[in-house]
N, C-alpha and C. Protein backbone atom coordinates (compact mmCIF):
# COMPACT_ATOMS: atom_id res chain seq x y z
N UNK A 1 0.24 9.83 11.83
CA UNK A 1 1.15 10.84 12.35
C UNK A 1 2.19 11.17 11.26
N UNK A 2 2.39 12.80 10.41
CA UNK A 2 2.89 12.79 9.42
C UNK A 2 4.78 12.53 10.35
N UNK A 3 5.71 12.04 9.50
CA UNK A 3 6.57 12.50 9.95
C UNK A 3 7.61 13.79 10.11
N UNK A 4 8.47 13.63 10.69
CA UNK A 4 8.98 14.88 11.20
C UNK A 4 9.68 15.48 9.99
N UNK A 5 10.11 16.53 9.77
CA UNK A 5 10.56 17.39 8.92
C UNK A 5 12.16 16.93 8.90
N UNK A 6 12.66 16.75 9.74
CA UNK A 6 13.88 16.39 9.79
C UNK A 6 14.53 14.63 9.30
N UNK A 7 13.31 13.80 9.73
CA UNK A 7 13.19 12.42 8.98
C UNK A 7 12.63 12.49 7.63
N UNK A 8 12.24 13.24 7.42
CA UNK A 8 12.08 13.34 5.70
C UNK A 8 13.11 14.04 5.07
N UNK A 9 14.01 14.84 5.72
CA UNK A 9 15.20 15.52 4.88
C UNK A 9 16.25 14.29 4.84
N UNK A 10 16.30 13.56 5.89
CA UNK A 10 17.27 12.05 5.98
C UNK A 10 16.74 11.33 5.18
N UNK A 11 15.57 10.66 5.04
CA UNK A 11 15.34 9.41 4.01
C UNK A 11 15.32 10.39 2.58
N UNK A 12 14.96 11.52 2.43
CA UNK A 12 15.36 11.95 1.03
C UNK A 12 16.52 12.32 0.27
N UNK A 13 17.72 12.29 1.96
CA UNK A 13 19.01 12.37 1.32
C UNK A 13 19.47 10.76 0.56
N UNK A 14 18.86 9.97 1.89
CA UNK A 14 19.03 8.44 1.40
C UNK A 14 17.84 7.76 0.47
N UNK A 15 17.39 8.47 -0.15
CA UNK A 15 16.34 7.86 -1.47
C UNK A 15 17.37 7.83 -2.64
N UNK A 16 18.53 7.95 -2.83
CA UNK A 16 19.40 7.72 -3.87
C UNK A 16 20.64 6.94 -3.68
N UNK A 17 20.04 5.76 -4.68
CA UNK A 17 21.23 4.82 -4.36
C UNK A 17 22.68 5.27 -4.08
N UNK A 18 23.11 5.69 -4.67
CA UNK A 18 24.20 6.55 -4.80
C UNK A 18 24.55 6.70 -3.39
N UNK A 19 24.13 7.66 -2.88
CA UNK A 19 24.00 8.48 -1.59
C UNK A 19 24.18 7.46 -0.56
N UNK A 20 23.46 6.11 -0.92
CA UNK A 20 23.34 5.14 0.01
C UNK A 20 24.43 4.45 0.31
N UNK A 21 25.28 4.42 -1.17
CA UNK A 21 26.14 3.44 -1.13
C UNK A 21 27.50 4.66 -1.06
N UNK A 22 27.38 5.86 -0.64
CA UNK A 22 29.05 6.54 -0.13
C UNK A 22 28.77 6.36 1.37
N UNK A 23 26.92 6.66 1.95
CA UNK A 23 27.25 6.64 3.40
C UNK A 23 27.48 5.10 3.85
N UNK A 24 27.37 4.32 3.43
CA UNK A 24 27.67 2.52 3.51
C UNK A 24 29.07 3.41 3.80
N UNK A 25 29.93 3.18 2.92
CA UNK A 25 30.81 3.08 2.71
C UNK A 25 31.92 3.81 3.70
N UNK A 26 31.36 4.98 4.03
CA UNK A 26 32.03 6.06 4.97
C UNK A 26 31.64 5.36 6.55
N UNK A 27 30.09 4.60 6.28
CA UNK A 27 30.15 3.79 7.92
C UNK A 27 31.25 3.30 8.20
N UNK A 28 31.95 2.92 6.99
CA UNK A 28 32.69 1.89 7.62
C UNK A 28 34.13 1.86 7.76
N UNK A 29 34.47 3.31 7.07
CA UNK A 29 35.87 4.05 6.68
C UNK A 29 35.74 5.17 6.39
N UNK A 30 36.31 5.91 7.13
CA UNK A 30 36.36 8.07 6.97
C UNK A 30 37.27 7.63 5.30
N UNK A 31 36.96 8.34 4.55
CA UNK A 31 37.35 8.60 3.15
C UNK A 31 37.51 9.86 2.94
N UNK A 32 38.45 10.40 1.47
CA UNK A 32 38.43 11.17 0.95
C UNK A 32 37.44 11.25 -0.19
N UNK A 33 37.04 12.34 -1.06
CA UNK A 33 36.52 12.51 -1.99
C UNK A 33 37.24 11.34 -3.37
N UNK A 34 38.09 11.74 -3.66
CA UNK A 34 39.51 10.80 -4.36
C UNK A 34 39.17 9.28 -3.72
N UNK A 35 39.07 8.83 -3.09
CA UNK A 35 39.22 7.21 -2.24
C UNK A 35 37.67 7.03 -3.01
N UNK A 36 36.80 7.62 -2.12
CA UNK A 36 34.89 7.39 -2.66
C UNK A 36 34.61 6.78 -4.20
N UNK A 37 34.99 8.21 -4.53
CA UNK A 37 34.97 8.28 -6.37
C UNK A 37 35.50 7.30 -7.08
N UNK A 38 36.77 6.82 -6.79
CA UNK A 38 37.36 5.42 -7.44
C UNK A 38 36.42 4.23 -7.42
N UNK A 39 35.70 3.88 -6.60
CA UNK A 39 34.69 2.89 -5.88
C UNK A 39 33.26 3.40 -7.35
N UNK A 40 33.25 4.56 -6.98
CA UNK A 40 31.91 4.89 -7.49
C UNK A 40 31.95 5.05 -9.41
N UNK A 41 30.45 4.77 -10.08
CA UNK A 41 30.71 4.65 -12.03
C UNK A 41 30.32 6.35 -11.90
N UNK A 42 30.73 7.24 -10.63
CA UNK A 42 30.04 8.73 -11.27
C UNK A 42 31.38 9.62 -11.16
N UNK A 43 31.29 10.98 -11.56
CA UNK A 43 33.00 11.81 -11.09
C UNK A 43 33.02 12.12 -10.41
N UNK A 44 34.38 13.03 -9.62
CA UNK A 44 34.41 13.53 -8.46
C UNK A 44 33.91 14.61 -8.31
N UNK A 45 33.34 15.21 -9.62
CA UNK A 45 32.51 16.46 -9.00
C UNK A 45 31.01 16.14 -8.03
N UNK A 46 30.67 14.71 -9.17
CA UNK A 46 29.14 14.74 -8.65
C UNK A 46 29.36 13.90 -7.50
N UNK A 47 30.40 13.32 -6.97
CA UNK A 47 30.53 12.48 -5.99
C UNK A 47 30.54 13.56 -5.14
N UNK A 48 31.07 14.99 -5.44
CA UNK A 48 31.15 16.03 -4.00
C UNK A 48 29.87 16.58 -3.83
N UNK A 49 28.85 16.44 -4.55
CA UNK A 49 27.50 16.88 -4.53
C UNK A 49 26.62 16.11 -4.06
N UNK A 50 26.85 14.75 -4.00
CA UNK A 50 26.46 13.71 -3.44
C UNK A 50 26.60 13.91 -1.65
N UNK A 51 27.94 14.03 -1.51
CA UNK A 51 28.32 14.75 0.18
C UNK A 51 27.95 15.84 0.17
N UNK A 52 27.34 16.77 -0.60
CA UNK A 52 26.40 17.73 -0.11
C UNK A 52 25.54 17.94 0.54
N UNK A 53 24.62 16.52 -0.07
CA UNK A 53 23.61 16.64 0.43
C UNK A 53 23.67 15.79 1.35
N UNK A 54 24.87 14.73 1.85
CA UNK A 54 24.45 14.11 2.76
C UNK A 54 24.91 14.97 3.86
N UNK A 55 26.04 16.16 3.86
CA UNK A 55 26.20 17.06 4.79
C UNK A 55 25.25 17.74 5.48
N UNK A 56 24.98 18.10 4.16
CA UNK A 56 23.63 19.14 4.71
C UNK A 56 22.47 18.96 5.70
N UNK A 57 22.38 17.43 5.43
CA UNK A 57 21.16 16.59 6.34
C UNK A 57 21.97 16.59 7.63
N UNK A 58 23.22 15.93 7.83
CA UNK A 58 24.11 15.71 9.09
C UNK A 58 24.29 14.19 8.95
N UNK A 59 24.21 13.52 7.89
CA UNK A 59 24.77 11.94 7.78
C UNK A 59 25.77 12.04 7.65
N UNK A 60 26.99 12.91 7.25
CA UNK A 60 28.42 13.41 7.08
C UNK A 60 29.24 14.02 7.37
N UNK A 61 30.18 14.09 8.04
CA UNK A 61 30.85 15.67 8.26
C UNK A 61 32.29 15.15 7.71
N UNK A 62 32.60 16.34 7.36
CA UNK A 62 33.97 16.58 6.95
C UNK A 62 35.44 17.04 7.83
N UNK A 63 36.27 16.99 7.70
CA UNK A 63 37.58 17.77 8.01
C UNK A 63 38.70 17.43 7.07
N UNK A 64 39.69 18.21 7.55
CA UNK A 64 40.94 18.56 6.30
C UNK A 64 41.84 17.64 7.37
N UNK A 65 42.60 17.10 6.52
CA UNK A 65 43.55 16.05 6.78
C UNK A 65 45.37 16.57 5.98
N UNK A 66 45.66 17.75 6.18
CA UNK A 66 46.57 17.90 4.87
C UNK A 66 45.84 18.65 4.14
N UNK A 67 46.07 18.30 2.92
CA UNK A 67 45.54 19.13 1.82
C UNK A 67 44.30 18.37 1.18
N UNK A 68 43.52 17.11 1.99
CA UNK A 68 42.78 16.61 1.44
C UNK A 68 41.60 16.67 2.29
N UNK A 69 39.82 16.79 2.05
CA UNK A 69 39.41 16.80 3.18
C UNK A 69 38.62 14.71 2.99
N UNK A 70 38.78 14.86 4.44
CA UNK A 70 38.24 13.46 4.94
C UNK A 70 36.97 13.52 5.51
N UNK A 71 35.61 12.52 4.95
CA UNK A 71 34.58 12.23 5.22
C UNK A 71 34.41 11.47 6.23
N UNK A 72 33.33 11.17 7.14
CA UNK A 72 32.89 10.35 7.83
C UNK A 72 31.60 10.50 7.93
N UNK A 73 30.77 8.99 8.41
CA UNK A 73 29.43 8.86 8.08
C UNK A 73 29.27 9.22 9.95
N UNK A 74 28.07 9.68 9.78
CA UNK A 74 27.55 10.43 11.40
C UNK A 74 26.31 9.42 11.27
N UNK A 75 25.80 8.90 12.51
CA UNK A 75 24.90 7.91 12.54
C UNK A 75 23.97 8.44 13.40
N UNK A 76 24.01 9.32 14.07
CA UNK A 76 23.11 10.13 14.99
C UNK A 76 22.01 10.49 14.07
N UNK A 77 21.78 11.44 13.12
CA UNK A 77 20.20 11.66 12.70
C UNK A 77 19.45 10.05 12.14
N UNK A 78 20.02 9.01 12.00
CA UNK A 78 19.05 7.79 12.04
C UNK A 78 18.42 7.69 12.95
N UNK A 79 19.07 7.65 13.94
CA UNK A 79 18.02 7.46 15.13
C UNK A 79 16.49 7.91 15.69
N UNK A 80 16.21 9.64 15.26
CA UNK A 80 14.85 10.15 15.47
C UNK A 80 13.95 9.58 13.87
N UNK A 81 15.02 9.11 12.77
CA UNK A 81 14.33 8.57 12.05
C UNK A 81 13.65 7.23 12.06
N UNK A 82 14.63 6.77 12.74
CA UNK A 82 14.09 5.21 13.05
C UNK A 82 12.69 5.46 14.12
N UNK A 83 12.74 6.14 15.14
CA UNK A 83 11.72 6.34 15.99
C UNK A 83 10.31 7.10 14.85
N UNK A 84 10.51 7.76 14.13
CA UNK A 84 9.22 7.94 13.53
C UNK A 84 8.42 7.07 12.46
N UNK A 85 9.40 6.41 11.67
CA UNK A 85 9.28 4.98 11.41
C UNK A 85 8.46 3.84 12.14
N UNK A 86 8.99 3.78 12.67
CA UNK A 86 8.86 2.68 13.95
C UNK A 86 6.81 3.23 14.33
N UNK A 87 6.83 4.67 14.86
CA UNK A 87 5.43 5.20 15.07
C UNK A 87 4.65 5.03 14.22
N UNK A 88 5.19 5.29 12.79
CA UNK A 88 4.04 5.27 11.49
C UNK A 88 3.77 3.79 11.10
N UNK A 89 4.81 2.88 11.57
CA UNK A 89 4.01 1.76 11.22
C UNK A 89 3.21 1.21 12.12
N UNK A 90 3.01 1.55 13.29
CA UNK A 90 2.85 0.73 14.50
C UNK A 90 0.88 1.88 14.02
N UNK A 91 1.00 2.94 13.73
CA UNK A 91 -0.23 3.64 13.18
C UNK A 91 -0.92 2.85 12.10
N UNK A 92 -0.13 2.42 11.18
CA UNK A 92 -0.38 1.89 9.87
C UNK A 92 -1.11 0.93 10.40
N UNK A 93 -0.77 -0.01 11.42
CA UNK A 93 -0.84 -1.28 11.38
C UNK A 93 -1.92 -1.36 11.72
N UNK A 94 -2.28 -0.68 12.89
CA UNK A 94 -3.41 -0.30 13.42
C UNK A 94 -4.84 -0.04 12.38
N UNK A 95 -4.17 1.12 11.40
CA UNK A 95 -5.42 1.57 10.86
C UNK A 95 -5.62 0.24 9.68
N UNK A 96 -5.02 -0.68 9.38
CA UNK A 96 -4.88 -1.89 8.29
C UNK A 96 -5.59 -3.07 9.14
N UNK A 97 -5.32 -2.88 10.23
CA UNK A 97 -5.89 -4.18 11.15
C UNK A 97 -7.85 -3.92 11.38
N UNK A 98 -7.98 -2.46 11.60
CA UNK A 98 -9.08 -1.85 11.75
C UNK A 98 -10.10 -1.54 10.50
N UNK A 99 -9.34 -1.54 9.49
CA UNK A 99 -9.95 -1.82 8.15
C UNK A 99 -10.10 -3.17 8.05
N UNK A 100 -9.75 -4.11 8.07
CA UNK A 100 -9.91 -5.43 8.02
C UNK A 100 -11.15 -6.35 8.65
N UNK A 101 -10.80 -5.53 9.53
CA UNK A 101 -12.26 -5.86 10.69
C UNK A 101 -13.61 -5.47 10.13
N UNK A 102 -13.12 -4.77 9.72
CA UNK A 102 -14.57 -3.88 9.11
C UNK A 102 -14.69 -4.24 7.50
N UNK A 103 -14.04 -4.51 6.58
CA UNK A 103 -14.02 -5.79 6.00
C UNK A 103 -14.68 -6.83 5.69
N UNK A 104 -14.34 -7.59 6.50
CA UNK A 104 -14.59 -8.77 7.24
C UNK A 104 -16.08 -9.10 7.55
N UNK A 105 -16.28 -7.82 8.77
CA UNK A 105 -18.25 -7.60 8.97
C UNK A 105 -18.78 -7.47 8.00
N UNK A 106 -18.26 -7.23 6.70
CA UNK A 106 -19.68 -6.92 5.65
C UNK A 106 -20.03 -8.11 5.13
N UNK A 107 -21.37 -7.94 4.56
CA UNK A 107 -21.80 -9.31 4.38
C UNK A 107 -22.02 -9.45 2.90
């Protein structure tokens, strides 16, 4: 079962370490761009391009706080990801267990 279009835009936002380690980070504290970047060896431009793309997916949203805007990590699109996950291996396993068998019978 291929997965969904929308779980592949999430694990490809999170296929970069990077990416992985601002939404860590925002799990666990709404941040600014300025707060992130100090933490991170990249600048604050590419650190805002980084929340691009995790915006864009919906692992992030933003608002203005003052004159600064503040991040937070959104945990809702994991969830239909975890469920297609969860399907493709439970497929996998199946078709690995069923190869095996057959395997196995040859002589």
């Amino acid at each position: 079962m291929p997965l969904a279009p929308e779980t592949r835009s999430v694990l490809a936002a999170l296929s970069d370490p990077t990416r992985v380690t601002i939404f860590d980070a925002l799990s666990r504290s709404p941040a600014s761009i300025t707060t992130l970047s100090r933490d991170l060896p990249i600048t604050r431009q590419a650190t805002t391009k980084h929340l691009a793309v995790l915006e864009t997916v919906g692992l992030v949203r933003s608002h203005r706080v003052g004159r600064q805007t503040v991040y937070e990590a959104v945990t809702a699109p994991l969830e239909p990801a975890v469920v297609d996950l969860s399907e493709s291996v439970s497929t996998w396993t199946s078709q690995l267990a069923l190869l095996k068998r057959v395997a196995e019978a040859q002589p």
